[in-house]
PDB file of N, CA and C in Angstrom:
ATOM      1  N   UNK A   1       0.832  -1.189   0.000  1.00  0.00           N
ATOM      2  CA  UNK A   1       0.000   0.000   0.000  1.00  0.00           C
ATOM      3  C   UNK A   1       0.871   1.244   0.000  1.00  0.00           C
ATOM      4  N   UNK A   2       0.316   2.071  -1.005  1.00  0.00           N
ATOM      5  CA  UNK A   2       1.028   3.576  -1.037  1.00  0.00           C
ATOM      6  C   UNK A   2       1.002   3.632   0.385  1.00  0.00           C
ATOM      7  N   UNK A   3       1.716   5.245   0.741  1.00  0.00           N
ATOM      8  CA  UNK A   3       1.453   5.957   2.233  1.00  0.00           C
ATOM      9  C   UNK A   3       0.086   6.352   2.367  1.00  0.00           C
ATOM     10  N   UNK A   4      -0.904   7.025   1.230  1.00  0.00           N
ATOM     11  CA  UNK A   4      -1.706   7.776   0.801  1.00  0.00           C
ATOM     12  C   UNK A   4      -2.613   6.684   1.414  1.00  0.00           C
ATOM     13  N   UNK A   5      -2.574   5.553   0.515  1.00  0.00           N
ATOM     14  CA  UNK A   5      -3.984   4.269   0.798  1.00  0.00           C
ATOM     15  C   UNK A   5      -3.401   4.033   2.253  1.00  0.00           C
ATOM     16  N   UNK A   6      -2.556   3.909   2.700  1.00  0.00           N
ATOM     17  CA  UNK A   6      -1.833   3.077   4.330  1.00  0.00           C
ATOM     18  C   UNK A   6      -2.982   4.621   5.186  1.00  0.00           C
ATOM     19  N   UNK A   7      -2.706   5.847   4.811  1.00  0.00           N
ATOM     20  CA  UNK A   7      -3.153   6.758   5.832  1.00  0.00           C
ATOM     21  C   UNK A   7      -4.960   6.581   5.233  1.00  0.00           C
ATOM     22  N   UNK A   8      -5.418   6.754   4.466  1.00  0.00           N
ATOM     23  CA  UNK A   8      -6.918   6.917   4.290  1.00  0.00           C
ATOM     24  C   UNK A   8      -7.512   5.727   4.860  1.00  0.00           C
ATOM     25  N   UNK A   9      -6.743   4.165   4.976  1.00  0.00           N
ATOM     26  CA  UNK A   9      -6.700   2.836   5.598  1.00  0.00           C
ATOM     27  C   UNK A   9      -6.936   3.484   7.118  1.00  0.00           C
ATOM     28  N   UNK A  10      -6.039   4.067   8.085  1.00  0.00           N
ATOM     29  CA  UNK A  10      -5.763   3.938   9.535  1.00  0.00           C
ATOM     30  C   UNK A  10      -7.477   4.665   9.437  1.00  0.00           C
ATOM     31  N   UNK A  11      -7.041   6.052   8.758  1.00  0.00           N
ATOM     32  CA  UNK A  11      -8.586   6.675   9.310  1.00  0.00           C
ATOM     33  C   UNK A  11      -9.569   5.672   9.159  1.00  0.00           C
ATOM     34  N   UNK A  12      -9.995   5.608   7.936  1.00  0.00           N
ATOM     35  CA  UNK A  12     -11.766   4.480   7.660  1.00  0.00           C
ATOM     36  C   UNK A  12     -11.479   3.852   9.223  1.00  0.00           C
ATOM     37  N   UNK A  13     -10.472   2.875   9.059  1.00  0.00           N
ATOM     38  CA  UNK A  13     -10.324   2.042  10.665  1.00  0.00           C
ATOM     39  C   UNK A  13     -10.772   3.035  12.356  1.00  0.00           C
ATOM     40  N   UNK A  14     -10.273   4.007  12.181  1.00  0.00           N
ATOM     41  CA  UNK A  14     -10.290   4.961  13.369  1.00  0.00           C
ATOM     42  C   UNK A  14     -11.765   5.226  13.311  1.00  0.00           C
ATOM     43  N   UNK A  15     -12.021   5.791  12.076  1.00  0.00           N
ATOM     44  CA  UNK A  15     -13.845   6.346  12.527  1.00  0.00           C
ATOM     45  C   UNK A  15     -14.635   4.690  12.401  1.00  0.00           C
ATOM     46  N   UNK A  16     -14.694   3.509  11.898  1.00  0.00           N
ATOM     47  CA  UNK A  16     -15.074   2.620  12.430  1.00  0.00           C
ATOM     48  C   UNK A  16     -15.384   2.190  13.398  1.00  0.00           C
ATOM     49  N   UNK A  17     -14.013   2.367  14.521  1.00  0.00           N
ATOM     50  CA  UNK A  17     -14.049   2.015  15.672  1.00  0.00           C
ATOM     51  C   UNK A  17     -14.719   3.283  16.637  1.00  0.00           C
ATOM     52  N   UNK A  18     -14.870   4.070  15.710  1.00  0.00           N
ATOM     53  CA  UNK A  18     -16.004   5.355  16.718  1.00  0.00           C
ATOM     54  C   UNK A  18     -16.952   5.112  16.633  1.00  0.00           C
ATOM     55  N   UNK A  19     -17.763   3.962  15.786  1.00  0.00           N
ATOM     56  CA  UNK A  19     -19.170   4.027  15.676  1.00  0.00           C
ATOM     57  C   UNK A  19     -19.649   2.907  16.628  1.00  0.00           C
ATOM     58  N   UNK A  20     -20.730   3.390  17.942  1.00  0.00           N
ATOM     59  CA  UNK A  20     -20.770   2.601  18.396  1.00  0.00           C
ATOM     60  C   UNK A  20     -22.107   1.618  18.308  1.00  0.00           C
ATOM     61  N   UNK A  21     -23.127   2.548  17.924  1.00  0.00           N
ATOM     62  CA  UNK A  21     -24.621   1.775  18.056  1.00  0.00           C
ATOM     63  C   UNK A  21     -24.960   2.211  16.385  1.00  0.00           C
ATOM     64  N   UNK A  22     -26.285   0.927  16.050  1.00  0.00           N
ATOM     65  CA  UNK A  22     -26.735   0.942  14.348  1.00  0.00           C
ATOM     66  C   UNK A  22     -26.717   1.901  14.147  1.00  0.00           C
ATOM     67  N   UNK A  23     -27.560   3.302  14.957  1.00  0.00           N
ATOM     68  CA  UNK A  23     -27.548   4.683  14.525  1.00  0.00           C
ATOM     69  C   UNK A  23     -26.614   5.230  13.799  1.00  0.00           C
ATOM     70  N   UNK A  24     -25.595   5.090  14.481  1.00  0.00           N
ATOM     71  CA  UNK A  24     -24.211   5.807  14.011  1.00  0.00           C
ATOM     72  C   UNK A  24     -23.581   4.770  12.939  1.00  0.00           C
ATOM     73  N   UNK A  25     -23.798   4.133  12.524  1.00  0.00           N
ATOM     74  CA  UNK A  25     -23.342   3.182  11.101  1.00  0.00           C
ATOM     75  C   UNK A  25     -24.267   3.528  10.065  1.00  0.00           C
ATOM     76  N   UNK A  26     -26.087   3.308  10.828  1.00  0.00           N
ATOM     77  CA  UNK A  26     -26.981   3.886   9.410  1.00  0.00           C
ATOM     78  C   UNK A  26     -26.445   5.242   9.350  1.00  0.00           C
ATOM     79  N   UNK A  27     -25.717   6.347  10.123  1.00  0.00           N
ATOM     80  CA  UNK A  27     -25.519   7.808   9.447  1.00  0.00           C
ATOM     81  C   UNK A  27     -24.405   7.755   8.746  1.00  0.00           C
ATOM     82  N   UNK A  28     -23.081   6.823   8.859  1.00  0.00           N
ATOM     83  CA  UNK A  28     -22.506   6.930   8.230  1.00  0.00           C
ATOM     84  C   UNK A  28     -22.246   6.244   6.615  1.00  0.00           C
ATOM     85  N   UNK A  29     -22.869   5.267   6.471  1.00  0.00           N
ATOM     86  CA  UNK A  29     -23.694   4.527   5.526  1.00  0.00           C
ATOM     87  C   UNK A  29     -24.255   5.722   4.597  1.00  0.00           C
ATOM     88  N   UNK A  30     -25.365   6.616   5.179  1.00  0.00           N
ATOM     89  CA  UNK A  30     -26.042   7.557   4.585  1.00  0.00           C
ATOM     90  C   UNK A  30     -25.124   8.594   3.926  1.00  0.00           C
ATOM     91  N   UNK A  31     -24.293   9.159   5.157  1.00  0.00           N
ATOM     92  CA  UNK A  31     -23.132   9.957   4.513  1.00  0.00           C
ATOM     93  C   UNK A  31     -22.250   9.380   3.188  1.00  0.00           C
ATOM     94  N   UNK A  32     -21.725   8.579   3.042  1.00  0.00           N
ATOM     95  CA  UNK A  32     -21.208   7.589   2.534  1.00  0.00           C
ATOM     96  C   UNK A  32     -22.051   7.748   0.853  1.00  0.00           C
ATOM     97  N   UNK A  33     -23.043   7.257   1.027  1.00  0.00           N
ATOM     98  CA  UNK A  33     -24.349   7.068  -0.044  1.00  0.00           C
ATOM     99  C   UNK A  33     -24.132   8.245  -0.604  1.00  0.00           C
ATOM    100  N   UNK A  34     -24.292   9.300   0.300  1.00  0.00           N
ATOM    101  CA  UNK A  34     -24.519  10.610  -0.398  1.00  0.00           C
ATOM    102  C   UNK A  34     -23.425  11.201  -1.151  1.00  0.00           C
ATOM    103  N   UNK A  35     -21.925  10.792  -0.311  1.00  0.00           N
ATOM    104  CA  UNK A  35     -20.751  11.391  -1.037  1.00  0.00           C
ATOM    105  C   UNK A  35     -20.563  10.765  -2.079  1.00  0.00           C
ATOM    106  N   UNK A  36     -20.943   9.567  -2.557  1.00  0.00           N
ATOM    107  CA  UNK A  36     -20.627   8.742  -3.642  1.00  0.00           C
ATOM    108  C   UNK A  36     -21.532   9.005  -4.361  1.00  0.00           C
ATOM    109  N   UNK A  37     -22.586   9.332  -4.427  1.00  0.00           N
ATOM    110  CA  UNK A  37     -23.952   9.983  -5.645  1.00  0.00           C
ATOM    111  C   UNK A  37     -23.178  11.278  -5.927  1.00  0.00           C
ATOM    112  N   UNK A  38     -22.782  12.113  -4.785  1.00  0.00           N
ATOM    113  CA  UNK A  38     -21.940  14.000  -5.481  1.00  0.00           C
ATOM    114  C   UNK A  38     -20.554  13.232  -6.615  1.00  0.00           C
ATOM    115  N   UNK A  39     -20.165  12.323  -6.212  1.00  0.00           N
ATOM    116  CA  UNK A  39     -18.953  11.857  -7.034  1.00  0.00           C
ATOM    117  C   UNK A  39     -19.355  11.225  -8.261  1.00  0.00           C
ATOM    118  N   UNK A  40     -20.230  11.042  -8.253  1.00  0.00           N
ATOM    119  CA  UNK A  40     -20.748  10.176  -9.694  1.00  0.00           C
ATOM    120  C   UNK A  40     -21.011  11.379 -10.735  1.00  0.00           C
ATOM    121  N   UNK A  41     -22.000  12.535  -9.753  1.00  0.00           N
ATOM    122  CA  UNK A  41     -22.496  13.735 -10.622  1.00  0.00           C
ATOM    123  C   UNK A  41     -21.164  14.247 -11.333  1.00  0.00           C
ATOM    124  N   UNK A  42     -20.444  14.466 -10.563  1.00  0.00           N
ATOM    125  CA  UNK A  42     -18.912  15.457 -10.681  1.00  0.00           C
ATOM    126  C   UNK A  42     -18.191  14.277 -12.061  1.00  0.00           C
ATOM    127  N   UNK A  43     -18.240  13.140 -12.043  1.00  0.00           N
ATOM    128  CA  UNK A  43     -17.991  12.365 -13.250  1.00  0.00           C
ATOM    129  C   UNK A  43     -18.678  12.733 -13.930  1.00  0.00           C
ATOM    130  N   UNK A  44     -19.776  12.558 -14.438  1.00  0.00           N
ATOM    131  CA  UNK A  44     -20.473  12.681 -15.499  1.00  0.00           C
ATOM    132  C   UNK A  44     -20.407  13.602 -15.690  1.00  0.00           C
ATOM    133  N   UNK A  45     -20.631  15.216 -14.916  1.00  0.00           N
ATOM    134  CA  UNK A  45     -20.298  16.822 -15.457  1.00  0.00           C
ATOM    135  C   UNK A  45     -18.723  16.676 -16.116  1.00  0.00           C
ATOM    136  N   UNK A  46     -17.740  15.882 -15.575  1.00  0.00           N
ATOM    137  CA  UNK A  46     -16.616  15.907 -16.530  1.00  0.00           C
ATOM    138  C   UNK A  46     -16.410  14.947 -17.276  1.00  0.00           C
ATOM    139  N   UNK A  47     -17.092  14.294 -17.476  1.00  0.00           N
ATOM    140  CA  UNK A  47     -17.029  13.576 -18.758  1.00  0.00           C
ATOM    141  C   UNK A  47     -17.857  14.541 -19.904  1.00  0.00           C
ATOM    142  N   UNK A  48     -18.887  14.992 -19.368  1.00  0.00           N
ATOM    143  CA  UNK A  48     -19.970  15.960 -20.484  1.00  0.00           C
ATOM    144  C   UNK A  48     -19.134  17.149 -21.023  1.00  0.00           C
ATOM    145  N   UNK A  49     -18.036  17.658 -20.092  1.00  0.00           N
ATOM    146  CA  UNK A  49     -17.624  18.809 -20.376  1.00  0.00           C
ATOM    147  C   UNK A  49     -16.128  18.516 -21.257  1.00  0.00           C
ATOM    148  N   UNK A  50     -16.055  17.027 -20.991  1.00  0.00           N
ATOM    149  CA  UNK A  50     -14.568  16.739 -21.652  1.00  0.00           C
ATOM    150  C   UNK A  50     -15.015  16.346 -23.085  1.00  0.00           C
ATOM    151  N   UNK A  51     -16.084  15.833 -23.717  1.00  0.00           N
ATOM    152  CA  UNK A  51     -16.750  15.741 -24.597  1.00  0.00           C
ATOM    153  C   UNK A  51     -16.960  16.969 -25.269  1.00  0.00           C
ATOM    154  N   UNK A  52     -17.931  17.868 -24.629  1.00  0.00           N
ATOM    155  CA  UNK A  52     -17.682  18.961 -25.232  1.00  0.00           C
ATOM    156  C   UNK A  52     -16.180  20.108 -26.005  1.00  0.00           C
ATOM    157  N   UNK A  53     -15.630  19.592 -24.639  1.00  0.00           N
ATOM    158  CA  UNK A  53     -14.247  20.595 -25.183  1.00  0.00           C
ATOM    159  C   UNK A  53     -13.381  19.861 -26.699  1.00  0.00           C
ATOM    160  N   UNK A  54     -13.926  18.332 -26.420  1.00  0.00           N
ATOM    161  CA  UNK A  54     -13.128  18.088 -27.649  1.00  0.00           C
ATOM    162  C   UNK A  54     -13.908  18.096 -29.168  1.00  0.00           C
ATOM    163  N   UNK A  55     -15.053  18.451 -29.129  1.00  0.00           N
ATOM    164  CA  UNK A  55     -16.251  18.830 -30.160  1.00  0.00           C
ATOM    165  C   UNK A  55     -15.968  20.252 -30.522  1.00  0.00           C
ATOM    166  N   UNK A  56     -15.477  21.032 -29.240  1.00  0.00           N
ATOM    167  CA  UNK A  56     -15.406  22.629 -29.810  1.00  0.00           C
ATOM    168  C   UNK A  56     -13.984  22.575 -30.372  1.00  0.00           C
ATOM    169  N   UNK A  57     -12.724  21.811 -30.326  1.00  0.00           N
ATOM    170  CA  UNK A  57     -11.568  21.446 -30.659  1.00  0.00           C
ATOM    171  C   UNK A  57     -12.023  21.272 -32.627  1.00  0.00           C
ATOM    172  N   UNK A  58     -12.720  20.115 -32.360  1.00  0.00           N
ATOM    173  CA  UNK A  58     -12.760  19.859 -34.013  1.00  0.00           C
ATOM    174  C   UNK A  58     -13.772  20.727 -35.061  1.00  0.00           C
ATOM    175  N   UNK A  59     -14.433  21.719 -33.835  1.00  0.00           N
ATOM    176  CA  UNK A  59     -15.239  22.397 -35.060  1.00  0.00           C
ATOM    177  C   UNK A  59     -14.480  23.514 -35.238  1.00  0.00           C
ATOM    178  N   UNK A  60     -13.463  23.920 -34.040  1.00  0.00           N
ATOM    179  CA  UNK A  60     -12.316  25.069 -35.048  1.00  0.00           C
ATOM    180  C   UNK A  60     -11.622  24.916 -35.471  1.00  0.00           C
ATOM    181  N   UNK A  61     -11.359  23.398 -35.890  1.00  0.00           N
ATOM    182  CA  UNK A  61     -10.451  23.180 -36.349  1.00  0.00           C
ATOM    183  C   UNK A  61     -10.902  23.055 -38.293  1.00  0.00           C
ATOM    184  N   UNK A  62     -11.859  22.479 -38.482  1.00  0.00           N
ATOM    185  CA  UNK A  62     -13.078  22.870 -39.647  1.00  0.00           C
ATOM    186  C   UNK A  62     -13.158  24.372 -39.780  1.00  0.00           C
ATOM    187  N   UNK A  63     -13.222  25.018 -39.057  1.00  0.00           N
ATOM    188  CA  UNK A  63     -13.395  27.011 -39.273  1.00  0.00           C
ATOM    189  C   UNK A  63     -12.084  27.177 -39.405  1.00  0.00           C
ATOM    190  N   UNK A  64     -10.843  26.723 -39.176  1.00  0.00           N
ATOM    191  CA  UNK A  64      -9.447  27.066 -39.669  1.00  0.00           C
ATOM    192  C   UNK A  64      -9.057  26.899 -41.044  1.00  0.00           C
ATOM    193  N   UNK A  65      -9.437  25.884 -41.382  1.00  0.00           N
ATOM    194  CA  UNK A  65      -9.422  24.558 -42.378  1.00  0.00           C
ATOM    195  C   UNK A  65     -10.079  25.679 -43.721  1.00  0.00           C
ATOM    196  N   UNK A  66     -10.955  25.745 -43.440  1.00  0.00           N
ATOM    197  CA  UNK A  66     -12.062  26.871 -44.375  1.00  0.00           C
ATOM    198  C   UNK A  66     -11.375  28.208 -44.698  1.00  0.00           C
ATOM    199  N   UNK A  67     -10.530  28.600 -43.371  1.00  0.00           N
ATOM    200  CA  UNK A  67     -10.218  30.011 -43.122  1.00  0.00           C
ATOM    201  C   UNK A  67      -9.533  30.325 -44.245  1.00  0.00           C
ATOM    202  N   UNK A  68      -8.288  28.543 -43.819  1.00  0.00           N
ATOM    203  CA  UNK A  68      -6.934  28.873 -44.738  1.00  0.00           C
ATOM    204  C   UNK A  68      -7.242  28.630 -46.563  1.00  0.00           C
ATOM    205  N   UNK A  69      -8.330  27.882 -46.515  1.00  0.00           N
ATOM    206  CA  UNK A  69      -8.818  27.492 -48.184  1.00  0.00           C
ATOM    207  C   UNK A  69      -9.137  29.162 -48.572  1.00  0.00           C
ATOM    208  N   UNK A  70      -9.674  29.667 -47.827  1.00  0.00           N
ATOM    209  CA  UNK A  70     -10.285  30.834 -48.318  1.00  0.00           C
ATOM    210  C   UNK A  70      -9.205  31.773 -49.184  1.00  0.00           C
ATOM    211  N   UNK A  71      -8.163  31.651 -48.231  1.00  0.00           N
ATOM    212  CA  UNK A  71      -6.279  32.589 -48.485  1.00  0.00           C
ATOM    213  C   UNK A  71      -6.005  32.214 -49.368  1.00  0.00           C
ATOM    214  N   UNK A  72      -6.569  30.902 -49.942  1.00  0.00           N
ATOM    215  CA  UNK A  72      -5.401  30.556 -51.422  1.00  0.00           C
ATOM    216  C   UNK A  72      -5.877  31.092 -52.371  1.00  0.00           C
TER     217      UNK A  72
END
């Protein structure tokens, strides 16, 4: 294990061992649920936006293309 995974490892373990009754597992469960649905959104907004940028890439690259035919 990197240092990175060895330290994000001790924590998960540390707040584990803080949870003592179902309550506090269903909230962190919930928390959990919820941060991983914001992470999915934040994928898909950059996948949509990495898509896009490479669509606006090839359509100036077509308006260049045209520009320079035009010069000859």
């Amino acid at each position: 294990m990197s240092k990175n995974e060895n330290k994000n490892y001790n924590e998960f373990i540390e707040e584990l061992e803080e949870l003592k009754t179902i309550e506090d597992y269903d909230k962190r469960l919930e928390d959990m649920e919820a941060y991983v649905k914001e992470l999915k959104k934040i994928k898909k907004r950059k996948k949509k936006m990495m898509e896009l940028e490479m669509e606006k890439e090839e359509i100036l690259k077509k308006i260049n293309k045209v520009e320079k035919n035009k010069r000859k």
